[in-house]
C-alpha atoms as a PDB file:
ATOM      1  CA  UNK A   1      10.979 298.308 -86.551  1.00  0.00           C
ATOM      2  CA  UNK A   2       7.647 300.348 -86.154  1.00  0.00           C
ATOM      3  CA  UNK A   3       4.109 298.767 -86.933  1.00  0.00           C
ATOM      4  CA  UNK A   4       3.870 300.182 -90.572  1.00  0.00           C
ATOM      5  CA  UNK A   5      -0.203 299.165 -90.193  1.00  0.00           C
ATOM      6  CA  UNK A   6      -0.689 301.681 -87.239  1.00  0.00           C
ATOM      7  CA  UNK A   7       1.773 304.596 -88.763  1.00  0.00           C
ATOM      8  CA  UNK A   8      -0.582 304.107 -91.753  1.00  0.00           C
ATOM      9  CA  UNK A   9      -3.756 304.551 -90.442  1.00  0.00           C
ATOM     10  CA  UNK A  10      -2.502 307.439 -88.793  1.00  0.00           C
ATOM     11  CA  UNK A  11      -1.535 308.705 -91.837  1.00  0.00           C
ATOM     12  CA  UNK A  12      -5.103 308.116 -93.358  1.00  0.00           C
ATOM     13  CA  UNK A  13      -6.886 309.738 -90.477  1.00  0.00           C
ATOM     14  CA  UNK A  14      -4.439 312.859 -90.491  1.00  0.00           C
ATOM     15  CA  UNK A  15      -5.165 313.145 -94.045  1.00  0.00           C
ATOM     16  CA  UNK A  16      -9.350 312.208 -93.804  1.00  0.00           C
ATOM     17  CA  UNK A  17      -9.377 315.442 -90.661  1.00  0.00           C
ATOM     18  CA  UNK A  18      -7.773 317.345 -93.088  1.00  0.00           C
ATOM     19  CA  UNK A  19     -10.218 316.390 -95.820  1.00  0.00           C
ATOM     20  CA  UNK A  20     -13.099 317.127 -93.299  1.00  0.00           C
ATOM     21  CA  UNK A  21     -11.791 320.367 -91.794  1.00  0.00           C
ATOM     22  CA  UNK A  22     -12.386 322.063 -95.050  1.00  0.00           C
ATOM     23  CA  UNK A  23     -15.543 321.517 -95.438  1.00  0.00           C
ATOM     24  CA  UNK A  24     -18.595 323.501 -93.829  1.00  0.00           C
ATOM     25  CA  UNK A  25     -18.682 322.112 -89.953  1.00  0.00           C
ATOM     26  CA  UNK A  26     -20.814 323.056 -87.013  1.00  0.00           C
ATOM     27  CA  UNK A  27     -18.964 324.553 -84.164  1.00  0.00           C
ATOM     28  CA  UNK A  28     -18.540 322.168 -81.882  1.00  0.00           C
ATOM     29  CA  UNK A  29     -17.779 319.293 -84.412  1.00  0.00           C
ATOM     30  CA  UNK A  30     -14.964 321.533 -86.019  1.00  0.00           C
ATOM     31  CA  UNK A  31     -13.035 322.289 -82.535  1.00  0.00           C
ATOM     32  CA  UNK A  32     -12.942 318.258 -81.753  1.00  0.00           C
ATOM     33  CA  UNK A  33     -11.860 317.865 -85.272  1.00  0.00           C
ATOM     34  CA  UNK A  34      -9.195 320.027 -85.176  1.00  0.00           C
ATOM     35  CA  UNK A  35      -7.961 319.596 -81.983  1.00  0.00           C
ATOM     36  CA  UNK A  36      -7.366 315.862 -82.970  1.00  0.00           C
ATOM     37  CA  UNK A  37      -6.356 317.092 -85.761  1.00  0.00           C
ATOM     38  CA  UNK A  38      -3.305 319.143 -84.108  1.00  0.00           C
ATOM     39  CA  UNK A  39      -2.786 316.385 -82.021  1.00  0.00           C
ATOM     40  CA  UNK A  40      -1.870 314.011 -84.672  1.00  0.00           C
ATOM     41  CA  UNK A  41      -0.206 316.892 -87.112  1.00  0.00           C
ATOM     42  CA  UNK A  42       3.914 316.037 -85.070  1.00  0.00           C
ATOM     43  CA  UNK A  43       3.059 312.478 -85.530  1.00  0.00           C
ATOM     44  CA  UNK A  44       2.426 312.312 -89.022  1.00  0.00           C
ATOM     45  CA  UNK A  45       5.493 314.947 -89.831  1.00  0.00           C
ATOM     46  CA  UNK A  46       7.574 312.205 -87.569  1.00  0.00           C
ATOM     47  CA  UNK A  47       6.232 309.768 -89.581  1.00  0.00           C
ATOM     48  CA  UNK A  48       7.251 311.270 -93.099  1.00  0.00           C
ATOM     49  CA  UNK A  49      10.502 311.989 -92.025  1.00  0.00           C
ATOM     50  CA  UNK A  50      11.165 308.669 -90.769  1.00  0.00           C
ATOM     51  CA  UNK A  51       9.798 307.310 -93.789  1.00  0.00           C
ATOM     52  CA  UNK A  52      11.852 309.587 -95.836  1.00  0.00           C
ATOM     53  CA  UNK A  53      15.373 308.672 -94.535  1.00  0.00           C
ATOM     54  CA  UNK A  54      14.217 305.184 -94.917  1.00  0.00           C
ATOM     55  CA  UNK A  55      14.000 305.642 -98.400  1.00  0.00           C
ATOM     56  CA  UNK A  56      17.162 307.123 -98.735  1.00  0.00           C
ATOM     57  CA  UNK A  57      18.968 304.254 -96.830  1.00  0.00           C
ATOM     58  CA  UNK A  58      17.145 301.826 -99.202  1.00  0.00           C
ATOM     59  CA  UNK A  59      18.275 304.084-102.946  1.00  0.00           C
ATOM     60  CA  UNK A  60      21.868 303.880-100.746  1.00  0.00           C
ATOM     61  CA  UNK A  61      21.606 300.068-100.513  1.00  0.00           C
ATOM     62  CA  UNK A  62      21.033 299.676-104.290  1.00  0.00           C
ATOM     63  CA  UNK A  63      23.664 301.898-105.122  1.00  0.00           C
ATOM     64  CA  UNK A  64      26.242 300.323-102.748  1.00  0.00           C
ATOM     65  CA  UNK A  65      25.526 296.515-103.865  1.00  0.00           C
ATOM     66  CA  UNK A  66      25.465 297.791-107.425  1.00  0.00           C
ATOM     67  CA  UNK A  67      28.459 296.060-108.866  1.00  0.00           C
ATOM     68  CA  UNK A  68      28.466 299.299-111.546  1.00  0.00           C
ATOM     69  CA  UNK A  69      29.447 301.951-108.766  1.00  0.00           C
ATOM     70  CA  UNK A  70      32.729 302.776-108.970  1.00  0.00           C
ATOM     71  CA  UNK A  71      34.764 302.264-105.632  1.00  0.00           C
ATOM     72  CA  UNK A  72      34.940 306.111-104.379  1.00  0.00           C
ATOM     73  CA  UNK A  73      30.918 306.345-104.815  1.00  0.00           C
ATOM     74  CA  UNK A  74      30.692 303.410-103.186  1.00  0.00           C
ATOM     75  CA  UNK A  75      32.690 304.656-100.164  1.00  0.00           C
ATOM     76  CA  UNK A  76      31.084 308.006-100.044  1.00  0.00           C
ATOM     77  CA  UNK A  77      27.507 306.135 -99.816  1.00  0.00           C
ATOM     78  CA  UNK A  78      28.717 304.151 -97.333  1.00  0.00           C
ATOM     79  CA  UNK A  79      29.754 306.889 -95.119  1.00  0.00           C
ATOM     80  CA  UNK A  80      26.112 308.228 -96.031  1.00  0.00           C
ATOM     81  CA  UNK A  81      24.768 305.439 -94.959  1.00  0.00           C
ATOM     82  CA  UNK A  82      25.997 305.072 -91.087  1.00  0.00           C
ATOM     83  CA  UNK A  83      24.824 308.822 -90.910  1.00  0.00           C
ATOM     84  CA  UNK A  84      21.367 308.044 -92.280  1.00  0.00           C
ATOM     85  CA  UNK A  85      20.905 304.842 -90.217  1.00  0.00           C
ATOM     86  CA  UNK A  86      21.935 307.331 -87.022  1.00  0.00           C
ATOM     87  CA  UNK A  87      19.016 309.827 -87.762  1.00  0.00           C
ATOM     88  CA  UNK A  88      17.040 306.585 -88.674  1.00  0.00           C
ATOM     89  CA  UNK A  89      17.631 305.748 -85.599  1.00  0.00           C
ATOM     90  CA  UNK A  90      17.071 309.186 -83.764  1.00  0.00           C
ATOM     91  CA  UNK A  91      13.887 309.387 -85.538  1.00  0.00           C
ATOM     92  CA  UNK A  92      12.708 305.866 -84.867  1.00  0.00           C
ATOM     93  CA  UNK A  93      12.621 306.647 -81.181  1.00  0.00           C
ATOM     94  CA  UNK A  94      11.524 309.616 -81.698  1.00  0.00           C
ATOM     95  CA  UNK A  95       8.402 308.563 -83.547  1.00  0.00           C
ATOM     96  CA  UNK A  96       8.165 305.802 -80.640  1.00  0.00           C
ATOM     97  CA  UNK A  97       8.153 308.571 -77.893  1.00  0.00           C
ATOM     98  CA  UNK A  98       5.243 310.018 -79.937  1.00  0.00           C
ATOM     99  CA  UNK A  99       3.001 307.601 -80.335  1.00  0.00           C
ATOM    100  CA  UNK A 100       2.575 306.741 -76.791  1.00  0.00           C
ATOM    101  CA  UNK A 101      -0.676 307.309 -75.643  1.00  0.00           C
ATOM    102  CA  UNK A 102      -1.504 310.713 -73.628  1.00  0.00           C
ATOM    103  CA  UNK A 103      -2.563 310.666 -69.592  1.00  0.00           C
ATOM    104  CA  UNK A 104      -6.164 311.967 -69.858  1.00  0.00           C
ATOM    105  CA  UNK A 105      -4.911 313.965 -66.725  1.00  0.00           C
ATOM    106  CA  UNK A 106      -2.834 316.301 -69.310  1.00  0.00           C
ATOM    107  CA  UNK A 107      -5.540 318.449 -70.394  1.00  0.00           C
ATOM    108  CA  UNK A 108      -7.176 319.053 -66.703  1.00  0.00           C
ATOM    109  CA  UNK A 109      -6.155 322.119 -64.462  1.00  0.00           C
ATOM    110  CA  UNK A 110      -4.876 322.133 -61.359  1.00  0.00           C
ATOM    111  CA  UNK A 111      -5.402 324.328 -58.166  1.00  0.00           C
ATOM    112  CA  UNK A 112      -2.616 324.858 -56.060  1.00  0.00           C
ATOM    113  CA  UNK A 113      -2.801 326.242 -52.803  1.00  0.00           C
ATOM    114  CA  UNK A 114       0.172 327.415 -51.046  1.00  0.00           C
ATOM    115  CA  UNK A 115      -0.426 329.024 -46.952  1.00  0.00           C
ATOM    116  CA  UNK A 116       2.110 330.184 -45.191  1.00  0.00           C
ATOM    117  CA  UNK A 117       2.594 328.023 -42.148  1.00  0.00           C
ATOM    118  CA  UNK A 118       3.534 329.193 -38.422  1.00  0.00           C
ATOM    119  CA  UNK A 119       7.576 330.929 -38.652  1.00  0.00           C
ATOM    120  CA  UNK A 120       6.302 334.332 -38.954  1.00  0.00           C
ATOM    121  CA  UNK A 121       8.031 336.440 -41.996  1.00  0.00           C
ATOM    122  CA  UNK A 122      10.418 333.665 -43.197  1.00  0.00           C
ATOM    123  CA  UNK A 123       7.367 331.135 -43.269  1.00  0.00           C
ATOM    124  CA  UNK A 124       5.862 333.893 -45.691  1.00  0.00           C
ATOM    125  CA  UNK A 125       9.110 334.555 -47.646  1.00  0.00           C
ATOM    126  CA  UNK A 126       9.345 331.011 -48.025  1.00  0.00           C
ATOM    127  CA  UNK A 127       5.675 330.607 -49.509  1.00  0.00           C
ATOM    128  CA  UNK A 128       6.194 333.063 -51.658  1.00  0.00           C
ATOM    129  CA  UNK A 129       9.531 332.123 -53.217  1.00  0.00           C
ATOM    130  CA  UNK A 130       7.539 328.270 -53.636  1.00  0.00           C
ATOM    131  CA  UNK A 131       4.738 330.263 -55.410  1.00  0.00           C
ATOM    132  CA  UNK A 132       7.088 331.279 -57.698  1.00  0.00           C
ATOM    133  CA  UNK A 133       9.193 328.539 -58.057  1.00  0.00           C
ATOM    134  CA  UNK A 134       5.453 326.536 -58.607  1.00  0.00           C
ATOM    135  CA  UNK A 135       4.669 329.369 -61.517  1.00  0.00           C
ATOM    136  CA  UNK A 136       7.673 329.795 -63.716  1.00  0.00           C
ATOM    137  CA  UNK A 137       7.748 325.659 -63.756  1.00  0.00           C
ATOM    138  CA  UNK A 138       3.968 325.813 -64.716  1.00  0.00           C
ATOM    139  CA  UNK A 139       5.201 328.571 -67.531  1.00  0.00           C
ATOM    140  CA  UNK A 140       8.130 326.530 -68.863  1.00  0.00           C
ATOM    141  CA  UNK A 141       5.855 323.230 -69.312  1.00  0.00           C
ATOM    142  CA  UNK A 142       3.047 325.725 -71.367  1.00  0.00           C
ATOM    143  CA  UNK A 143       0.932 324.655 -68.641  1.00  0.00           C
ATOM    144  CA  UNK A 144       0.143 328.348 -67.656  1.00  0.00           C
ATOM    145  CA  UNK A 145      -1.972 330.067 -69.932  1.00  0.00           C
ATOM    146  CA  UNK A 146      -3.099 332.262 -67.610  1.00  0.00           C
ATOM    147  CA  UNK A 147      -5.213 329.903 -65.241  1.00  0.00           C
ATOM    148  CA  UNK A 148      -2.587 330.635 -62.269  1.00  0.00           C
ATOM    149  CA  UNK A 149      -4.560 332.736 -59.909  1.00  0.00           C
ATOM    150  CA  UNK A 150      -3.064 333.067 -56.505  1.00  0.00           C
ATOM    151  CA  UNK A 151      -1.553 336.177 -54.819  1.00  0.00           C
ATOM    152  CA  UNK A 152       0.839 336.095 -51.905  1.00  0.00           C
ATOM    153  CA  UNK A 153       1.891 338.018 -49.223  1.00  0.00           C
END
């Protein structure tokens, strides 16, 4: 089970950023805003959804111990149920995966340096196809934005 104090007070500060973004900020205070602000925006949508399907599970609960539902309701909820306690589930770890706290190294960039070592043209081939190898993987994790600089030969 997640700590329903902390998922709440994320909650709360998601919605007091939003409160604050739309008012009249200085610069400076309205990047730091919404940058946290963007930061906590997949958390909170986590956080409804998980919320949401627990809901559901709980109306499916009173409707299966309801001794007035009639035995094919009953049996369709049930089969309901085991798929909502699967994305429950899913969503749970999910949610857990997202509230782990960032590496302050994330937002820093990095300089590289690749040299092409003594092996003549396939030392140079080689550096190359690393440089490359270096800068597509720097692409794919949206690390890129255009801060590679680096030629080879």
């Amino acid at each position: 089970m997640l700590p329903d104090q902390k998922l709440n007070a994320l909650v709360a500060r998601h919605a007091a950023l939003e409160r604050d973004l739309s008012a009249a900020l200085p610069a400076e205070t309205y990047v730091k805003l919404s940058r946290e602000f963007a930061e906590l925006a997949p958390v909170v949508e986590a956080v409804n959804s998980y919320r949401a399907v627990q809901h559901e599970l709980d109306d499916l609960g009173s409707l299966i111990a309801d001794p007035a539902t009639d035995a094919e309701m009953r049996s369709i909820a049930e089969s309901e149920k085991r798929d909502l306690e699967a994305r429950r589930t899913a969503l749970e770890q999910e949610l857990r995966i997202t509230l782990l706290p960032k590496d302050a190294m994330d937002e820093r960039n990095v300089i590289l340096e690749i040299r092409a070592g003594t092996g003549g043209d396939e030392a140079s081939l080689f550096a190359g196809n690393l440089f490359r190898m270096y800068e597509r993987y720097a692409a794919n994790q949206r690390r890129l934005n255009g801060r590679i600089q680096g030629s080879h030969r």
